[in-house]
PDB file of N, CA and C in Angstrom:
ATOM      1  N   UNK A   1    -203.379-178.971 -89.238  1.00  0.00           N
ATOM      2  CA  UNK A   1    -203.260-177.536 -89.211  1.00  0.00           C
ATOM      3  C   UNK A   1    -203.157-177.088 -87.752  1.00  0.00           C
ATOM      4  N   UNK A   2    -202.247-175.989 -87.297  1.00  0.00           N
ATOM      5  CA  UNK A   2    -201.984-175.874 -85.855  1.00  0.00           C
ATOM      6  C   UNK A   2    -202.514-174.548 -85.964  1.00  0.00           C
ATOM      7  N   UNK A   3    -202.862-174.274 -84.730  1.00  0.00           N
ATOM      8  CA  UNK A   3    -203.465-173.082 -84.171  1.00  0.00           C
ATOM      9  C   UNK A   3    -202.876-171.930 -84.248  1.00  0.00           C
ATOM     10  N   UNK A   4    -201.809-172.060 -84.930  1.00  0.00           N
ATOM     11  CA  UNK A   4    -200.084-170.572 -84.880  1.00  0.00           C
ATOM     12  C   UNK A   4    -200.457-170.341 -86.666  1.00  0.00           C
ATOM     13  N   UNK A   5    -200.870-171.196 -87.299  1.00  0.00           N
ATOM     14  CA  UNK A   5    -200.685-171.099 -88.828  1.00  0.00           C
ATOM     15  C   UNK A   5    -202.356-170.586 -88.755  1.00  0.00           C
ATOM     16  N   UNK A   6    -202.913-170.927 -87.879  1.00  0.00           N
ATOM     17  CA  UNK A   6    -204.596-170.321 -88.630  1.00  0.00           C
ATOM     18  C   UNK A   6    -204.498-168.745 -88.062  1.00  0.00           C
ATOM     19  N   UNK A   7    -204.115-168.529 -86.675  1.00  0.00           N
ATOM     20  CA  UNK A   7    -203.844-167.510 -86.657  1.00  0.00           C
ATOM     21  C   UNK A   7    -203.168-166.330 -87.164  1.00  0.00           C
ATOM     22  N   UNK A   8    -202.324-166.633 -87.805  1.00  0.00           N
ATOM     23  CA  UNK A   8    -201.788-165.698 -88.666  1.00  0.00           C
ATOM     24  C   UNK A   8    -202.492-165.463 -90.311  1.00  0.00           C
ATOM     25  N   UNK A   9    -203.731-165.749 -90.051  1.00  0.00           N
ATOM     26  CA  UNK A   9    -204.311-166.016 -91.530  1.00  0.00           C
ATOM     27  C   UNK A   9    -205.136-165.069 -90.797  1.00  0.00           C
ATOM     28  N   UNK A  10    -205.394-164.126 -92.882  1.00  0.00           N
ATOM     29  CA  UNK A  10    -206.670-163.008 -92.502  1.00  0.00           C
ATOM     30  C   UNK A  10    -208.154-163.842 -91.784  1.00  0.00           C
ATOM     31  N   UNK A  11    -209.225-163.031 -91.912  1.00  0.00           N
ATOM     32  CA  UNK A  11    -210.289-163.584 -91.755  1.00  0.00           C
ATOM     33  C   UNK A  11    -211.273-164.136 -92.788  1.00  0.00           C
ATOM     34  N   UNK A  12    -210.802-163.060 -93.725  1.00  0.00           N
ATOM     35  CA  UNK A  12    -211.099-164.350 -95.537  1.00  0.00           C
ATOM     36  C   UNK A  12    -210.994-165.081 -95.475  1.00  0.00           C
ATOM     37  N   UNK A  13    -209.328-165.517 -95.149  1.00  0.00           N
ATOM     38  CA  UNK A  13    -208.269-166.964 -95.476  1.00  0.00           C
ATOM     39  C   UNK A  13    -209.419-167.908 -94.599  1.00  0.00           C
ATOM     40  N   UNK A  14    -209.595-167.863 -93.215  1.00  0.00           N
ATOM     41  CA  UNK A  14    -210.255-168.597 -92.642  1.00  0.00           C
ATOM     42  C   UNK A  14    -211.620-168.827 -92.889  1.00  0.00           C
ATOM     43  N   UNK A  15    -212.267-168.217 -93.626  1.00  0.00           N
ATOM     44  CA  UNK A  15    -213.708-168.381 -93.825  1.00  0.00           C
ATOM     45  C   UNK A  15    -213.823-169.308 -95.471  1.00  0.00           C
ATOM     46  N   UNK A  16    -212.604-168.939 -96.051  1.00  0.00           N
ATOM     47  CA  UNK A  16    -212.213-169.750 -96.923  1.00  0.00           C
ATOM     48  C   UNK A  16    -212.026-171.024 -96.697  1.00  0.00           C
ATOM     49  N   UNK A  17    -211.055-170.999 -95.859  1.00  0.00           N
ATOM     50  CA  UNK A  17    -210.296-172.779 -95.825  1.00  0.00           C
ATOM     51  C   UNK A  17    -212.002-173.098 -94.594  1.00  0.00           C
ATOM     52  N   UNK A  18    -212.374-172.220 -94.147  1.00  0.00           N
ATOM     53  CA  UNK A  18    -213.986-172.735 -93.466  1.00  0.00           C
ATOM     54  C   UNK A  18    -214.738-173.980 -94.164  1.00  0.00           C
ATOM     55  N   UNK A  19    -215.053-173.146 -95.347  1.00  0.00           N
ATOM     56  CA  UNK A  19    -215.887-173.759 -96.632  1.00  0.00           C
ATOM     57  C   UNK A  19    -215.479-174.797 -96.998  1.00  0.00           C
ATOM     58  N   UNK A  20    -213.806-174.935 -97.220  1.00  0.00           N
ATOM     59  CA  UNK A  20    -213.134-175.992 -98.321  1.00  0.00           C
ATOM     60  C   UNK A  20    -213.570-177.394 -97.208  1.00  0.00           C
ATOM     61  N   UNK A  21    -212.895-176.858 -95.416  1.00  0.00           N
ATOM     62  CA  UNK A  21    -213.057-178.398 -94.603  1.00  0.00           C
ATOM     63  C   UNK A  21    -214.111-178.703 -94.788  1.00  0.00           C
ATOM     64  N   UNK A  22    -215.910-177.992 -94.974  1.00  0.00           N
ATOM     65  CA  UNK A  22    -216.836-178.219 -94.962  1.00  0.00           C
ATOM     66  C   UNK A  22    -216.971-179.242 -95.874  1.00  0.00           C
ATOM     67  N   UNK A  23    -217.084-178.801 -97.189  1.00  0.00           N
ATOM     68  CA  UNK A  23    -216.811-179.695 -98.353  1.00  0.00           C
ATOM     69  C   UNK A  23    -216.074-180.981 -98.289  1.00  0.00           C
ATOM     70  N   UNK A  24    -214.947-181.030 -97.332  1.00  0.00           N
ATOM     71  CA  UNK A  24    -214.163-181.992 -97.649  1.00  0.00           C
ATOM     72  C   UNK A  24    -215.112-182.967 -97.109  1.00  0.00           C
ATOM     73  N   UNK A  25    -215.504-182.399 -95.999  1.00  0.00           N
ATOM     74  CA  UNK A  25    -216.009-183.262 -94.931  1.00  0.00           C
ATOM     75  C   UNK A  25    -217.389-183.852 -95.437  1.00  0.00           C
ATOM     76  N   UNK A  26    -218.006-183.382 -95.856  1.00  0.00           N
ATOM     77  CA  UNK A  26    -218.980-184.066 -96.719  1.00  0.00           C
ATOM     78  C   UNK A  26    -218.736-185.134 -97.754  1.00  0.00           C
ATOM     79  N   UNK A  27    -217.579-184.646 -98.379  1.00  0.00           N
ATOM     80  CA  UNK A  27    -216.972-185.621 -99.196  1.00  0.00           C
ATOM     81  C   UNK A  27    -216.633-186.994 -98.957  1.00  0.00           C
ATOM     82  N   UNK A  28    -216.188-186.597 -97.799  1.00  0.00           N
ATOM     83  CA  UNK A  28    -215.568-188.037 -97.056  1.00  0.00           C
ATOM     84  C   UNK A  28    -216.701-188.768 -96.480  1.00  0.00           C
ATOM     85  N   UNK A  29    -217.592-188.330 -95.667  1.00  0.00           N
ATOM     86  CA  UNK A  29    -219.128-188.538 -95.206  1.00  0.00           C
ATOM     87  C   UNK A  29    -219.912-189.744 -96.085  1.00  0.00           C
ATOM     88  N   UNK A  30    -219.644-189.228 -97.575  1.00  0.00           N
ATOM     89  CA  UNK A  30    -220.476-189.536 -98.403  1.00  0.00           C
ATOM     90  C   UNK A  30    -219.989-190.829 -98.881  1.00  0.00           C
ATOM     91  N   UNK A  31    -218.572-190.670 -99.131  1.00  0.00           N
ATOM     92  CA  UNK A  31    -217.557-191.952 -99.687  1.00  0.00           C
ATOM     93  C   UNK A  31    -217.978-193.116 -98.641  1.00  0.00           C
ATOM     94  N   UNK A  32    -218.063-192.719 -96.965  1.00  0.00           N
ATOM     95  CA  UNK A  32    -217.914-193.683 -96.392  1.00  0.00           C
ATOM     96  C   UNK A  32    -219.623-194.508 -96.376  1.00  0.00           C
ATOM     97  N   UNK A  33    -220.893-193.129 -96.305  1.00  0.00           N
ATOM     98  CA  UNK A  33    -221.884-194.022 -96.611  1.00  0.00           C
ATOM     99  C   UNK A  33    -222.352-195.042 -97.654  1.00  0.00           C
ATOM    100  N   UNK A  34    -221.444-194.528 -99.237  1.00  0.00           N
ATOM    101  CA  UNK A  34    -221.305-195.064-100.101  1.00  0.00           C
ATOM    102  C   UNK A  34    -220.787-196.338 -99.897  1.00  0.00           C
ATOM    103  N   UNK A  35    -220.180-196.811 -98.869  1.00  0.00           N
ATOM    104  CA  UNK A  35    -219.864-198.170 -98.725  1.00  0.00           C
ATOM    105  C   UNK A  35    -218.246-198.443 -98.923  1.00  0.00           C
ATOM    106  N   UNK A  36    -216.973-196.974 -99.208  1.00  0.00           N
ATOM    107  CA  UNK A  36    -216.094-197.109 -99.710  1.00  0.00           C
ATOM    108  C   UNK A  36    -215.596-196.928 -98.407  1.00  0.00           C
ATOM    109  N   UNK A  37    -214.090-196.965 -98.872  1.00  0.00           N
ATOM    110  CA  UNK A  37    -213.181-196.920 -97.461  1.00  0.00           C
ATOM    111  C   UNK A  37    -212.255-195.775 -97.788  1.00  0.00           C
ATOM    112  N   UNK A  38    -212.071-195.359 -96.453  1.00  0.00           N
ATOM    113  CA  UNK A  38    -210.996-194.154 -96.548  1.00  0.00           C
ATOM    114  C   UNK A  38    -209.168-194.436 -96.673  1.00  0.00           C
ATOM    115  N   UNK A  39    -208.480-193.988 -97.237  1.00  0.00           N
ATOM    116  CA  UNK A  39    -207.496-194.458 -97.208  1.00  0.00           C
ATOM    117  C   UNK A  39    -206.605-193.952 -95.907  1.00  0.00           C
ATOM    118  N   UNK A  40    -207.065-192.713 -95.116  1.00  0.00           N
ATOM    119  CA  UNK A  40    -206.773-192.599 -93.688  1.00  0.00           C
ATOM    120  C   UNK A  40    -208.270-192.794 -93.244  1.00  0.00           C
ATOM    121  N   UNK A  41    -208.079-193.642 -92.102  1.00  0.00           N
ATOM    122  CA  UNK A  41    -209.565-193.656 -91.391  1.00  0.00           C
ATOM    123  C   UNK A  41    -209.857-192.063 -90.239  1.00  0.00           C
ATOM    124  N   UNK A  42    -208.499-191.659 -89.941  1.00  0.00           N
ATOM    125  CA  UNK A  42    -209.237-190.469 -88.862  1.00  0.00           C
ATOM    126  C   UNK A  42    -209.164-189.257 -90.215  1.00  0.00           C
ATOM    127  N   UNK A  43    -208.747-189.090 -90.896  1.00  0.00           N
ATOM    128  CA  UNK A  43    -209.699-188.298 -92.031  1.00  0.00           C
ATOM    129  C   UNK A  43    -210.506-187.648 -91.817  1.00  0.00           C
ATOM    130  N   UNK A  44    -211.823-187.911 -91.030  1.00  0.00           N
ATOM    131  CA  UNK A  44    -212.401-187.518 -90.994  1.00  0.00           C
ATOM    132  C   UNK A  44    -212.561-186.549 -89.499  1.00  0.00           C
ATOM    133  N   UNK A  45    -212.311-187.473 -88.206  1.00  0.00           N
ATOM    134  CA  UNK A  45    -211.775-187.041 -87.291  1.00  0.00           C
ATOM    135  C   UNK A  45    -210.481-185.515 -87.595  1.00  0.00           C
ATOM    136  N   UNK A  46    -209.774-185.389 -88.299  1.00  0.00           N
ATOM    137  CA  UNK A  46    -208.971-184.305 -88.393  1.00  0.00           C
ATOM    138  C   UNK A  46    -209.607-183.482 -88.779  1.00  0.00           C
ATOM    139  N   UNK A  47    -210.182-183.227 -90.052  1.00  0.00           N
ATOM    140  CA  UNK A  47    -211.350-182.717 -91.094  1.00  0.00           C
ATOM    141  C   UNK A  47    -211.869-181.996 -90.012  1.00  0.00           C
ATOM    142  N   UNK A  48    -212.626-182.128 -89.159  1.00  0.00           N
ATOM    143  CA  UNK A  48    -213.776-182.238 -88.034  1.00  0.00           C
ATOM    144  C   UNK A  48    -212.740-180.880 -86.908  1.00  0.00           C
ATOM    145  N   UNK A  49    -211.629-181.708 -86.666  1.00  0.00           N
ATOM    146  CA  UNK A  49    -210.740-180.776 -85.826  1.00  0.00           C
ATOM    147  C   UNK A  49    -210.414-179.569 -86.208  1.00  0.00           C
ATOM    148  N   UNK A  50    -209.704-179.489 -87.726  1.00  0.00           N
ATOM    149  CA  UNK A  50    -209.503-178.251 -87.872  1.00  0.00           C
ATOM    150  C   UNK A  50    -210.637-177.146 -88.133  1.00  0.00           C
ATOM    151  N   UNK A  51    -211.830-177.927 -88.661  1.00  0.00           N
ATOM    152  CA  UNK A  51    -213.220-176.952 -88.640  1.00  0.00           C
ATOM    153  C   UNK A  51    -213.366-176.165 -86.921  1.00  0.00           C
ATOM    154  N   UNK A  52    -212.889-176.929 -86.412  1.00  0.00           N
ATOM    155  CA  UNK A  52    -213.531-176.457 -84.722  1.00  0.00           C
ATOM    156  C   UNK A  52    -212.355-175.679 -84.354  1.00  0.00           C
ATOM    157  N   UNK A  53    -210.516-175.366 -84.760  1.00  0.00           N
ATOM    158  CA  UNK A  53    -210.207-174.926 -85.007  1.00  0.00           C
ATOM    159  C   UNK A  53    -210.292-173.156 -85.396  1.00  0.00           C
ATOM    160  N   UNK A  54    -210.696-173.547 -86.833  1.00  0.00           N
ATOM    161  CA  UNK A  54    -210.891-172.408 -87.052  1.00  0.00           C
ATOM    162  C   UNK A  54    -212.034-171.639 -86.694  1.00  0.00           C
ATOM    163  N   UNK A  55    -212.958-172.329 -86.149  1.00  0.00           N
ATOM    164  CA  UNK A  55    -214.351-171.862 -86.000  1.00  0.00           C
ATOM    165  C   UNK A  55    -213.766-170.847 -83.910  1.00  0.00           C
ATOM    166  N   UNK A  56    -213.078-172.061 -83.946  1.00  0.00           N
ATOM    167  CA  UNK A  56    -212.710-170.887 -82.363  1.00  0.00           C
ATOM    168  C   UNK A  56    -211.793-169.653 -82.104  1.00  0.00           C
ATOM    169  N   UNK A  57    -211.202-169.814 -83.567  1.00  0.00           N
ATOM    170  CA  UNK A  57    -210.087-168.498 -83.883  1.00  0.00           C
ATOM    171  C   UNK A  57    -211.126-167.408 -84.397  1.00  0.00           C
ATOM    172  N   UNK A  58    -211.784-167.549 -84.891  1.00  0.00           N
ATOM    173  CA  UNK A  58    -212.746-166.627 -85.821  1.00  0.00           C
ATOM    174  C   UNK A  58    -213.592-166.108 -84.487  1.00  0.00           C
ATOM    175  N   UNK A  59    -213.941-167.189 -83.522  1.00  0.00           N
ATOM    176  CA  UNK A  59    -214.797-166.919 -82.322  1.00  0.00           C
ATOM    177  C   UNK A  59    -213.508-165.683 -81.341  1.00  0.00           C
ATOM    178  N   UNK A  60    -212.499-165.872 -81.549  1.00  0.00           N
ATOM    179  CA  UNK A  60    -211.508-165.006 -80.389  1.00  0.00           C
ATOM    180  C   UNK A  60    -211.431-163.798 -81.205  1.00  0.00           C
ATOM    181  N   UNK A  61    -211.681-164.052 -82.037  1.00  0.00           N
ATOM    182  CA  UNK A  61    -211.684-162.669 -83.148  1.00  0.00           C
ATOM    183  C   UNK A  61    -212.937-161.397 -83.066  1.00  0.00           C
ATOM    184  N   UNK A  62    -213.928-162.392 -82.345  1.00  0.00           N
ATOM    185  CA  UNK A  62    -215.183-161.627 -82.157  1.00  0.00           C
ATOM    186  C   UNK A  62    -216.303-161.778 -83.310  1.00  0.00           C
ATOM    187  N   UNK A  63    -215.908-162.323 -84.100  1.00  0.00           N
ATOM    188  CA  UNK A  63    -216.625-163.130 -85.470  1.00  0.00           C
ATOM    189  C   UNK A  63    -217.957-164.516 -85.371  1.00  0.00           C
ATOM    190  N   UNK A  64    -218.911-163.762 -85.157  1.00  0.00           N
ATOM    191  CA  UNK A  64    -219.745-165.097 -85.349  1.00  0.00           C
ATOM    192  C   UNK A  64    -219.943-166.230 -85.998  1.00  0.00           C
ATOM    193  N   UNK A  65    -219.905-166.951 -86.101  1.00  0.00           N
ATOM    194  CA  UNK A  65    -219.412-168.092 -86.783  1.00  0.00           C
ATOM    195  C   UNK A  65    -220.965-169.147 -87.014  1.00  0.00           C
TER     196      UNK A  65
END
């Protein structure tokens, strides 16, 4: 996800897709303590990026995060 596409998203949209990376990211967290393997290994690394992402668009917005 690039920084031109989050920006043009309301502040819902982003507090939305907020939640979903959260989730994902747990998801994946869990698979890997579970002992399974990821079928991309930076998965999680991206996951991670676009949270910080959106968390700094929401921050230029004046939005506490």
């Amino acid at each position: 996800m690039k920084m031109e596409e989050i920006r043009k998203m309301s502040r819902e949209e982003k507090l939305k897709k907020l939640k979903e990376l959260e989730l994902e990211l747990i998801r994946l967290r869990t698979l890997v303590r579970s002992g399974g393997s990821l079928e991309n290994p930076m998965a999680i690394r991206n996951v991670r990026k676009d949270i910080a992402r959106i968390k700094t668009a929401l921050r230029e917005e004046g939005y506490k995060v």
